[in-house]
PDB file of N, CA and C in Angstrom:
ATOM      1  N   UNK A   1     -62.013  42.915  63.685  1.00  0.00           N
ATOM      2  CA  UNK A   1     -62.080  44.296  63.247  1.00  0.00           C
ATOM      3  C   UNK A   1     -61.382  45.174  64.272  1.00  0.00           C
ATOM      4  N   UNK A   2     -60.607  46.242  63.957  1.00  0.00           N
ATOM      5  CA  UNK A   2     -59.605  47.380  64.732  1.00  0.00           C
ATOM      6  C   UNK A   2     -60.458  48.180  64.836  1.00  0.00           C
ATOM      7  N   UNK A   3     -60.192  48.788  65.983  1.00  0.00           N
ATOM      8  CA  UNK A   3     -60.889  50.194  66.192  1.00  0.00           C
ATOM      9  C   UNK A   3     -60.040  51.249  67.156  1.00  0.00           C
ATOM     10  N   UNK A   4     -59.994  51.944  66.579  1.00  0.00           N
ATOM     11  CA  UNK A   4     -59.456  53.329  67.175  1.00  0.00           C
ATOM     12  C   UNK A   4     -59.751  53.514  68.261  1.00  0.00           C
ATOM     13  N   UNK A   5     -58.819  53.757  69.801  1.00  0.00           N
ATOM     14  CA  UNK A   5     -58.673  54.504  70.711  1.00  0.00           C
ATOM     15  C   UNK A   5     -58.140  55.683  70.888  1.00  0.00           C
ATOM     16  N   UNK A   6     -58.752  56.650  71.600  1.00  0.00           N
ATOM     17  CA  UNK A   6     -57.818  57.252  72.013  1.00  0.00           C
ATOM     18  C   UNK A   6     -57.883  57.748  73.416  1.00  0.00           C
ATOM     19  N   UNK A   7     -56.391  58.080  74.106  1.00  0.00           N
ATOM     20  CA  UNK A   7     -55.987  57.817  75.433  1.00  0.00           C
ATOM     21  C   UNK A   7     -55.277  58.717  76.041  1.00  0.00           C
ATOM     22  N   UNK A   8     -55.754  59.227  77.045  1.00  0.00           N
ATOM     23  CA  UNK A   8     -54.570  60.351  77.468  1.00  0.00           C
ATOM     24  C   UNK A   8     -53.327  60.019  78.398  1.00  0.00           C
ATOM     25  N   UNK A   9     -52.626  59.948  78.212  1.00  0.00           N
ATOM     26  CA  UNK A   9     -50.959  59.758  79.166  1.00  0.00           C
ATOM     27  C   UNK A   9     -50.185  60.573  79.567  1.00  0.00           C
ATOM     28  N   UNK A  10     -49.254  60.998  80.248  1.00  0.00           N
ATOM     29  CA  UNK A  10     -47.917  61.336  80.625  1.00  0.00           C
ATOM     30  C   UNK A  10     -47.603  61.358  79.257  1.00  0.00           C
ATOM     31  N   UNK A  11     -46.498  62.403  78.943  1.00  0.00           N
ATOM     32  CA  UNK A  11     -45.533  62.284  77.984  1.00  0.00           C
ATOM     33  C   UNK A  11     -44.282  61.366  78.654  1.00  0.00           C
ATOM     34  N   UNK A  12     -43.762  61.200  79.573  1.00  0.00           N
ATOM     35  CA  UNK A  12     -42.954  60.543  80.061  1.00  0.00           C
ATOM     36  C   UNK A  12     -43.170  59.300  79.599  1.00  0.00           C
ATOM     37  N   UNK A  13     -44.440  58.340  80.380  1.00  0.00           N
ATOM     38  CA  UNK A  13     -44.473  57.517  79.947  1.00  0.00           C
ATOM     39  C   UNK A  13     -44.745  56.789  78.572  1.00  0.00           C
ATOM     40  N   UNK A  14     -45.478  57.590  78.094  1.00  0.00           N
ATOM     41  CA  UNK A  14     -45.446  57.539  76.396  1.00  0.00           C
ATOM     42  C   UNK A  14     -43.540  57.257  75.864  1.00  0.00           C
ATOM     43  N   UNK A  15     -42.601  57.956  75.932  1.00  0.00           N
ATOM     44  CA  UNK A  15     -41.987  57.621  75.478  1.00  0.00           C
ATOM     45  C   UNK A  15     -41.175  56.507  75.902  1.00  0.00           C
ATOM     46  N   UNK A  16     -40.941  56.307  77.050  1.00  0.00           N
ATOM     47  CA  UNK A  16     -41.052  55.272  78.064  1.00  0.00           C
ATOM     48  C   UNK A  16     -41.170  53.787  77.338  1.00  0.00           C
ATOM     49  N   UNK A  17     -42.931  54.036  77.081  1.00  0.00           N
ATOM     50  CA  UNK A  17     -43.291  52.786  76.084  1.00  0.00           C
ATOM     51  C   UNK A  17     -42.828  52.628  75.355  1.00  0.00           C
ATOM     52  N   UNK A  18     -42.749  53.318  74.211  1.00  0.00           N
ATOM     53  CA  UNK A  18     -42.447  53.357  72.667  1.00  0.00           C
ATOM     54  C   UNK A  18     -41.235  52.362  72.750  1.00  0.00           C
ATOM     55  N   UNK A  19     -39.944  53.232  73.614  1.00  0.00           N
ATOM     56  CA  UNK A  19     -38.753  52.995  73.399  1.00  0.00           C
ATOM     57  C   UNK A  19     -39.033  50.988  74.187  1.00  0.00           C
ATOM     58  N   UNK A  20     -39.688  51.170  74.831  1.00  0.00           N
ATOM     59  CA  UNK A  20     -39.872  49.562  75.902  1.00  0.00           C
ATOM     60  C   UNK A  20     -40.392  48.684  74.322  1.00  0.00           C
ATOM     61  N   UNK A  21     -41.203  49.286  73.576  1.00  0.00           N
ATOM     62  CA  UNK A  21     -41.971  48.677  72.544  1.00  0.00           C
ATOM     63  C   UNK A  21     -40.952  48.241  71.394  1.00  0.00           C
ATOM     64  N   UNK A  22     -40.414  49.765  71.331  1.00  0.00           N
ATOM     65  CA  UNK A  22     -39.136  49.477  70.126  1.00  0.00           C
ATOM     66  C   UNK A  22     -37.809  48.040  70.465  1.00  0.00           C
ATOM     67  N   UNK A  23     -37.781  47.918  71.764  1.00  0.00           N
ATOM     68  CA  UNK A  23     -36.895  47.083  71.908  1.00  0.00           C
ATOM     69  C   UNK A  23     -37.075  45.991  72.012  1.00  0.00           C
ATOM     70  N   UNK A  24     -38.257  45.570  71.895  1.00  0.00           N
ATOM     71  CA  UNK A  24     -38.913  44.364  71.543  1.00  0.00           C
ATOM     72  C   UNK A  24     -39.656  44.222  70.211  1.00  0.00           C
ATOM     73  N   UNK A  25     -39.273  45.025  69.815  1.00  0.00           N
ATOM     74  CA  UNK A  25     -39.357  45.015  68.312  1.00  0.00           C
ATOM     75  C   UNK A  25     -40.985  44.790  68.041  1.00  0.00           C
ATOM     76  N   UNK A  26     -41.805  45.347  68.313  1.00  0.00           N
ATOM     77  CA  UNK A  26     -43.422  45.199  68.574  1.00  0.00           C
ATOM     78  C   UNK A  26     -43.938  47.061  68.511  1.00  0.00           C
ATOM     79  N   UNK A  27     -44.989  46.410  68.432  1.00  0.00           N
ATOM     80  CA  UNK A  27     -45.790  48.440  67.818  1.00  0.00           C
ATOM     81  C   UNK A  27     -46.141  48.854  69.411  1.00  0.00           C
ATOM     82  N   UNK A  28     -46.348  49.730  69.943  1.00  0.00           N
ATOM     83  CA  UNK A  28     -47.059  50.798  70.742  1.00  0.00           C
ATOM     84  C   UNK A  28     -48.434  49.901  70.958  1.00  0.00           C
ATOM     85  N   UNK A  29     -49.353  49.953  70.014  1.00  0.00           N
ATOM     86  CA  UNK A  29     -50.346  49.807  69.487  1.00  0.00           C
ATOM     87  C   UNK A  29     -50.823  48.124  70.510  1.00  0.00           C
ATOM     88  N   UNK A  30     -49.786  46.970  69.815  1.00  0.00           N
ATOM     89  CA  UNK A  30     -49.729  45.946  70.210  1.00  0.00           C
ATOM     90  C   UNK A  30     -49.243  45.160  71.644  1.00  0.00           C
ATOM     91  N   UNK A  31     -48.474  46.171  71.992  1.00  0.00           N
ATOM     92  CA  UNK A  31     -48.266  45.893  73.567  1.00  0.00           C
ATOM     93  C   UNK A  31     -49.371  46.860  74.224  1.00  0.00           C
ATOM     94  N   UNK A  32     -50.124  47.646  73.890  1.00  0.00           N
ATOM     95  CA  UNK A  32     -51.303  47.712  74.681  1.00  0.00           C
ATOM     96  C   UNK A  32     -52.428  46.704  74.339  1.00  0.00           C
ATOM     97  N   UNK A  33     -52.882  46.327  73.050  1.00  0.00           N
ATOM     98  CA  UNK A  33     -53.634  45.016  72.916  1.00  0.00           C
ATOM     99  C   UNK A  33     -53.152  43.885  73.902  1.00  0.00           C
ATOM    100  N   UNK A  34     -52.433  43.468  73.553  1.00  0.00           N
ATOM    101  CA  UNK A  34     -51.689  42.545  74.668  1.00  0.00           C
ATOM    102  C   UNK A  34     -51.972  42.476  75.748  1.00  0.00           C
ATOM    103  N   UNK A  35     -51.699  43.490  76.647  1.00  0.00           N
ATOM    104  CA  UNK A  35     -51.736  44.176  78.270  1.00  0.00           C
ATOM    105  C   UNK A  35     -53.168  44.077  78.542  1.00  0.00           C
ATOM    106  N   UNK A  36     -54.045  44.703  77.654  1.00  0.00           N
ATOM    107  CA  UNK A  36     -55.443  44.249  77.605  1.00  0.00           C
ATOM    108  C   UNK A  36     -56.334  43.837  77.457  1.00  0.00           C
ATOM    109  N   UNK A  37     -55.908  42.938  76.816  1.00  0.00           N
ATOM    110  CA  UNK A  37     -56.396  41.483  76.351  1.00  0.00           C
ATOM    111  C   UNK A  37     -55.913  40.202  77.232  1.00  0.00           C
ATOM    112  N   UNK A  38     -54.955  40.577  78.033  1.00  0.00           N
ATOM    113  CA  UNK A  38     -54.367  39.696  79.399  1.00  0.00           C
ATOM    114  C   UNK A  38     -55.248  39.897  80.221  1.00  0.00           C
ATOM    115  N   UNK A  39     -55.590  41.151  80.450  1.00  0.00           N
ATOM    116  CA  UNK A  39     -56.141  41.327  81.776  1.00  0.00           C
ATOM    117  C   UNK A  39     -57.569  41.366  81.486  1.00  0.00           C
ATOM    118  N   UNK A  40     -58.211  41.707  80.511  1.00  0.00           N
ATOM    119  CA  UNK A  40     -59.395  41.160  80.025  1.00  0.00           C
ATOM    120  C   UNK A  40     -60.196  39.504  80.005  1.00  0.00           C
ATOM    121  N   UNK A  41     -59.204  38.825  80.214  1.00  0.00           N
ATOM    122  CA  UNK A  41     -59.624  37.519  79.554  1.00  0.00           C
ATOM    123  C   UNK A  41     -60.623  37.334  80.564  1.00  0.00           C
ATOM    124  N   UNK A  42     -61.420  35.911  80.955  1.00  0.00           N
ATOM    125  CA  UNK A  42     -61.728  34.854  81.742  1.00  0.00           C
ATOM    126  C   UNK A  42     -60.685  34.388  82.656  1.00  0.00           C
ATOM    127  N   UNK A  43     -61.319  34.615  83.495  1.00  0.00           N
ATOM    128  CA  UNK A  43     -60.007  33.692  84.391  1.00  0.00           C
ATOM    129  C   UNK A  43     -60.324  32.089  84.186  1.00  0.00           C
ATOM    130  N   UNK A  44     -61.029  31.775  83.917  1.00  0.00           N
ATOM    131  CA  UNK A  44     -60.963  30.126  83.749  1.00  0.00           C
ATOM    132  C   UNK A  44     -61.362  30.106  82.230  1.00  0.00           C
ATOM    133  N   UNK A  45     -60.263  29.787  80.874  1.00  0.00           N
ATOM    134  CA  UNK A  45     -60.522  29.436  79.795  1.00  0.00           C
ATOM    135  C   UNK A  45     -59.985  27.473  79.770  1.00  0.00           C
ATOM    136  N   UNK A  46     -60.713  26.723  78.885  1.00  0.00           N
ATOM    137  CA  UNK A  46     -60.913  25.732  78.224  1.00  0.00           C
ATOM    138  C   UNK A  46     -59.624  25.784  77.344  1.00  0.00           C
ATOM    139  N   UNK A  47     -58.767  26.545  76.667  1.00  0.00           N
ATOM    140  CA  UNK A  47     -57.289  26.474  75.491  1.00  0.00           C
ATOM    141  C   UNK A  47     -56.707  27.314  75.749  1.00  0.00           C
ATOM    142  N   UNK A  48     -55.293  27.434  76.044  1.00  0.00           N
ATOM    143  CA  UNK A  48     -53.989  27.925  76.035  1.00  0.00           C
ATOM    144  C   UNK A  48     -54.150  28.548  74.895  1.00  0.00           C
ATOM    145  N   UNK A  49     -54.117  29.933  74.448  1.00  0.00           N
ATOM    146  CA  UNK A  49     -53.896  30.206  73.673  1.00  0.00           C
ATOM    147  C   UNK A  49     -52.519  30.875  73.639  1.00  0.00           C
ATOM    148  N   UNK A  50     -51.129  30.507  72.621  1.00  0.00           N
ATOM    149  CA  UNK A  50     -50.531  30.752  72.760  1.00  0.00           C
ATOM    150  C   UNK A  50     -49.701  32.708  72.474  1.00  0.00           C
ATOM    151  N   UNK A  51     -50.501  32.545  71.612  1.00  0.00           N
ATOM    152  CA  UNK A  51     -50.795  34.076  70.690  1.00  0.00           C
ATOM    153  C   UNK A  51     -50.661  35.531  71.834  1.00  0.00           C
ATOM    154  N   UNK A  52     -51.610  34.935  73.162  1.00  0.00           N
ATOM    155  CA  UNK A  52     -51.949  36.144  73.792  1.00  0.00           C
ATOM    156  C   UNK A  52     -50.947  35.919  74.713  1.00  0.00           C
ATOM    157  N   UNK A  53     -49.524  35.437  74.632  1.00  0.00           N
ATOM    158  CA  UNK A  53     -48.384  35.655  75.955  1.00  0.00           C
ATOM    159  C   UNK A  53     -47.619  36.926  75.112  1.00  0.00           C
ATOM    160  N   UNK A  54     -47.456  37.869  76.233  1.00  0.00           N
ATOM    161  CA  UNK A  54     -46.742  39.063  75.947  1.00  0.00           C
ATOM    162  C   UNK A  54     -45.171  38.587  75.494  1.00  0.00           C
ATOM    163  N   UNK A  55     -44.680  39.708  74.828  1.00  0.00           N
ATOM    164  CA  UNK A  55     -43.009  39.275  74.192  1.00  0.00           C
ATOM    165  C   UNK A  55     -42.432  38.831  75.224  1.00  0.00           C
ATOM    166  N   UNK A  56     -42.037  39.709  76.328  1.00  0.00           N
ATOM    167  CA  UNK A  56     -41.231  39.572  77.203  1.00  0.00           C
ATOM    168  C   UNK A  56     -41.424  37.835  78.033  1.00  0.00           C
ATOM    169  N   UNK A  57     -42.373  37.190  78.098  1.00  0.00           N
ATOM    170  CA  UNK A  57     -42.937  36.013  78.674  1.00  0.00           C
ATOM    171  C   UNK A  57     -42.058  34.933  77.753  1.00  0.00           C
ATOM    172  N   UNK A  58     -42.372  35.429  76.005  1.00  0.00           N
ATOM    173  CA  UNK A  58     -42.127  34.783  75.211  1.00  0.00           C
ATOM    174  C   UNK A  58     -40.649  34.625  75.138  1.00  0.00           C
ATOM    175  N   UNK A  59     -40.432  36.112  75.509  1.00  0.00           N
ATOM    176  CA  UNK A  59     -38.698  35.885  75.382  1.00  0.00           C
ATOM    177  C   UNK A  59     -38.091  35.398  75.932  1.00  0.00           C
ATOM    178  N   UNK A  60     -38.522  34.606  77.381  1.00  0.00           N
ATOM    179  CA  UNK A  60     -38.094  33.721  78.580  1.00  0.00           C
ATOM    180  C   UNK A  60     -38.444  32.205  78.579  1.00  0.00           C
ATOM    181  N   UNK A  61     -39.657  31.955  77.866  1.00  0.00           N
ATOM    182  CA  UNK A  61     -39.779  30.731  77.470  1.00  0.00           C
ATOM    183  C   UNK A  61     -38.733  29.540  77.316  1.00  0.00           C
ATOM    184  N   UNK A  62     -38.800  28.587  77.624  1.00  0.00           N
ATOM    185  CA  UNK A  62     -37.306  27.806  77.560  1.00  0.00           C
ATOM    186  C   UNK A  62     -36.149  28.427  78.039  1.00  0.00           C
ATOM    187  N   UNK A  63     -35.812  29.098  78.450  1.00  0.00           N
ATOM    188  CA  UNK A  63     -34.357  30.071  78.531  1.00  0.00           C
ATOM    189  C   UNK A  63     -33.805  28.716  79.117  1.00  0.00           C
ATOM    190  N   UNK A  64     -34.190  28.198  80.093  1.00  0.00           N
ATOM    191  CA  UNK A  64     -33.838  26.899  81.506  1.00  0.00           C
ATOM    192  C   UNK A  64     -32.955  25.889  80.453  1.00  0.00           C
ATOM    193  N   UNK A  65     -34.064  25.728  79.244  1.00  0.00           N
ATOM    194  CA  UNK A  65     -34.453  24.212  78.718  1.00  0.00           C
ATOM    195  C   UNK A  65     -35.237  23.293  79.558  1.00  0.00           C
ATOM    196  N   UNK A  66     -35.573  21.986  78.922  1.00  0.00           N
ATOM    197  CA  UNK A  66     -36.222  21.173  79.809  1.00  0.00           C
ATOM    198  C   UNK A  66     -35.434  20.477  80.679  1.00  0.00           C
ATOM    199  N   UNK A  67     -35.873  20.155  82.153  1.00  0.00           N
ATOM    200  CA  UNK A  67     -35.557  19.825  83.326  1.00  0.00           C
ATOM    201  C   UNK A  67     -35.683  18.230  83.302  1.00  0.00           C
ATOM    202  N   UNK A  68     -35.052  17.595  84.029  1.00  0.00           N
ATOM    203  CA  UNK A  68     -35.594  15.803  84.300  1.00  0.00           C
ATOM    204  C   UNK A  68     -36.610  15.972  84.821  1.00  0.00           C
ATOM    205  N   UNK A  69     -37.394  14.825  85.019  1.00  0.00           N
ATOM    206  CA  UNK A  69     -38.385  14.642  85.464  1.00  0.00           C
ATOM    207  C   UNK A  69     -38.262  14.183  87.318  1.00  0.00           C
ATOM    208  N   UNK A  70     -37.459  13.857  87.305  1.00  0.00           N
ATOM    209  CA  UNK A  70     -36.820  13.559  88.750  1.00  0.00           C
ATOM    210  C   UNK A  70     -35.836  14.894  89.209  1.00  0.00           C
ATOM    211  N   UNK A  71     -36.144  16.261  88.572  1.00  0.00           N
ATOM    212  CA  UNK A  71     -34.864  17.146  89.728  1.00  0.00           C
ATOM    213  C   UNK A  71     -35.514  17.808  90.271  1.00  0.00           C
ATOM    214  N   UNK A  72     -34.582  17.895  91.272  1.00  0.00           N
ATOM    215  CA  UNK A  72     -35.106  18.207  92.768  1.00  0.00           C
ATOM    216  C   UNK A  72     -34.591  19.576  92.843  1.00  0.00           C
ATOM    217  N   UNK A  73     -35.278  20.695  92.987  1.00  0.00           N
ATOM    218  CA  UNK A  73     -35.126  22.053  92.562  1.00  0.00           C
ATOM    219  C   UNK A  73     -33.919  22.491  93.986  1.00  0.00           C
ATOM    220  N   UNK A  74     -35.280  22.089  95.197  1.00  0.00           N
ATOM    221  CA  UNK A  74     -34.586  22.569  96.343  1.00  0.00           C
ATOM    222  C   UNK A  74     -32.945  21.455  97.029  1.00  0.00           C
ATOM    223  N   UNK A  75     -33.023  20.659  96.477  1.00  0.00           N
ATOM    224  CA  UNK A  75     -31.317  19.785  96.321  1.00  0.00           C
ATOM    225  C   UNK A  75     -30.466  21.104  95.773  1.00  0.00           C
ATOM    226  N   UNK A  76     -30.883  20.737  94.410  1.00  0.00           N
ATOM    227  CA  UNK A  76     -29.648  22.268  94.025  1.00  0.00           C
ATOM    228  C   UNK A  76     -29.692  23.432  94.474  1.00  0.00           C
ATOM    229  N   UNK A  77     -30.368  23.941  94.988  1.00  0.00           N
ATOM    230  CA  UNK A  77     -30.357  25.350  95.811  1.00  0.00           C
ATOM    231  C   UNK A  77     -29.804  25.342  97.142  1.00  0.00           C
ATOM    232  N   UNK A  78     -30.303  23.935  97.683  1.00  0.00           N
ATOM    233  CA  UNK A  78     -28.958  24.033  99.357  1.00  0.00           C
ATOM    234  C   UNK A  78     -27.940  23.202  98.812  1.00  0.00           C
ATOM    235  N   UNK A  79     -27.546  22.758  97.617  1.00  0.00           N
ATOM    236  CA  UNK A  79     -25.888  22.695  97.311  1.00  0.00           C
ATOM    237  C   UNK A  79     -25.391  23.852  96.741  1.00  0.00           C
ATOM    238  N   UNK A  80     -26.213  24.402  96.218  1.00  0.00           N
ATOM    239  CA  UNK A  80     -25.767  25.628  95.581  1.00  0.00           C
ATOM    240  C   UNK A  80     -24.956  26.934  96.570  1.00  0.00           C
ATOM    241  N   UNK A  81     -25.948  26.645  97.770  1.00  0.00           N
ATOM    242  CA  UNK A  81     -25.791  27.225  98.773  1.00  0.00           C
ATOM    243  C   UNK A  81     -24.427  27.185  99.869  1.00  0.00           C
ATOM    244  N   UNK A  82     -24.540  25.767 100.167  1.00  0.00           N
ATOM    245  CA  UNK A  82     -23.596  24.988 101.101  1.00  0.00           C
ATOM    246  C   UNK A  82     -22.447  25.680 100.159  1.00  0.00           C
ATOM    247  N   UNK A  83     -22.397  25.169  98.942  1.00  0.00           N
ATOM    248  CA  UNK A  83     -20.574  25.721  98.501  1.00  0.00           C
ATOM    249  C   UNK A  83     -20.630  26.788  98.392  1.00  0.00           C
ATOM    250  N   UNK A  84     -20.976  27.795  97.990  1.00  0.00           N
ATOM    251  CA  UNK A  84     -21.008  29.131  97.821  1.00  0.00           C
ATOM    252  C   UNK A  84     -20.338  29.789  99.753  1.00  0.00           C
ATOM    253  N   UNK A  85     -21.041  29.170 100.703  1.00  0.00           N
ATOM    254  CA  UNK A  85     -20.880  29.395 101.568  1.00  0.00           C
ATOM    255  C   UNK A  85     -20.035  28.729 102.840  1.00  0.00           C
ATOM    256  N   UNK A  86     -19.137  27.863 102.184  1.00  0.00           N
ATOM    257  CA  UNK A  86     -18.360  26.922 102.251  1.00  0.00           C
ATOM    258  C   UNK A  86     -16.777  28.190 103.233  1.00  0.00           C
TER     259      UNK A  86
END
């Protein structure tokens, strides 16, 4: 069941949001559920729920792809390094 808040803000940041909201294509409404329902939870839950990761989390998800199981993060970062600085 929904229930009505209401909240006082900045006009700044109000629009701030909206436009942060609009570009993730999500309501006002729902990126504050979100935000507070993150920080609400349990810190120790029993299921991943996937539902409650904010867009922006979501929108980074995989970006990498999956990694081997054998790579060695810090190998590529001091080769990455060494040539860059070569």
């Amino acid at each position: 069941m929904d229930s009505k808040l209401t909240i006082r803000l900045s006009t700044d940041v109000i629009e701030r949001a909206k436009k942060y909201a609009s570009e993730r294509k999500t309501s006002l409404s729902k990126l504050i559920e979100t935000y507070l329902d993150g920080i609400s939870q349990p810190k120790e839950e029993e299921e991943f729920d996937q539902s409650q990761i904010s867009p922006l989390v979501k929108s980074l998800m995989g970006a990498a792809g999956p990694l081997p199981e054998d790579y060695d993060y810090k190998k590529e970062y001091r080769d990455y390094l060494e040539k860059k600085y070569q």
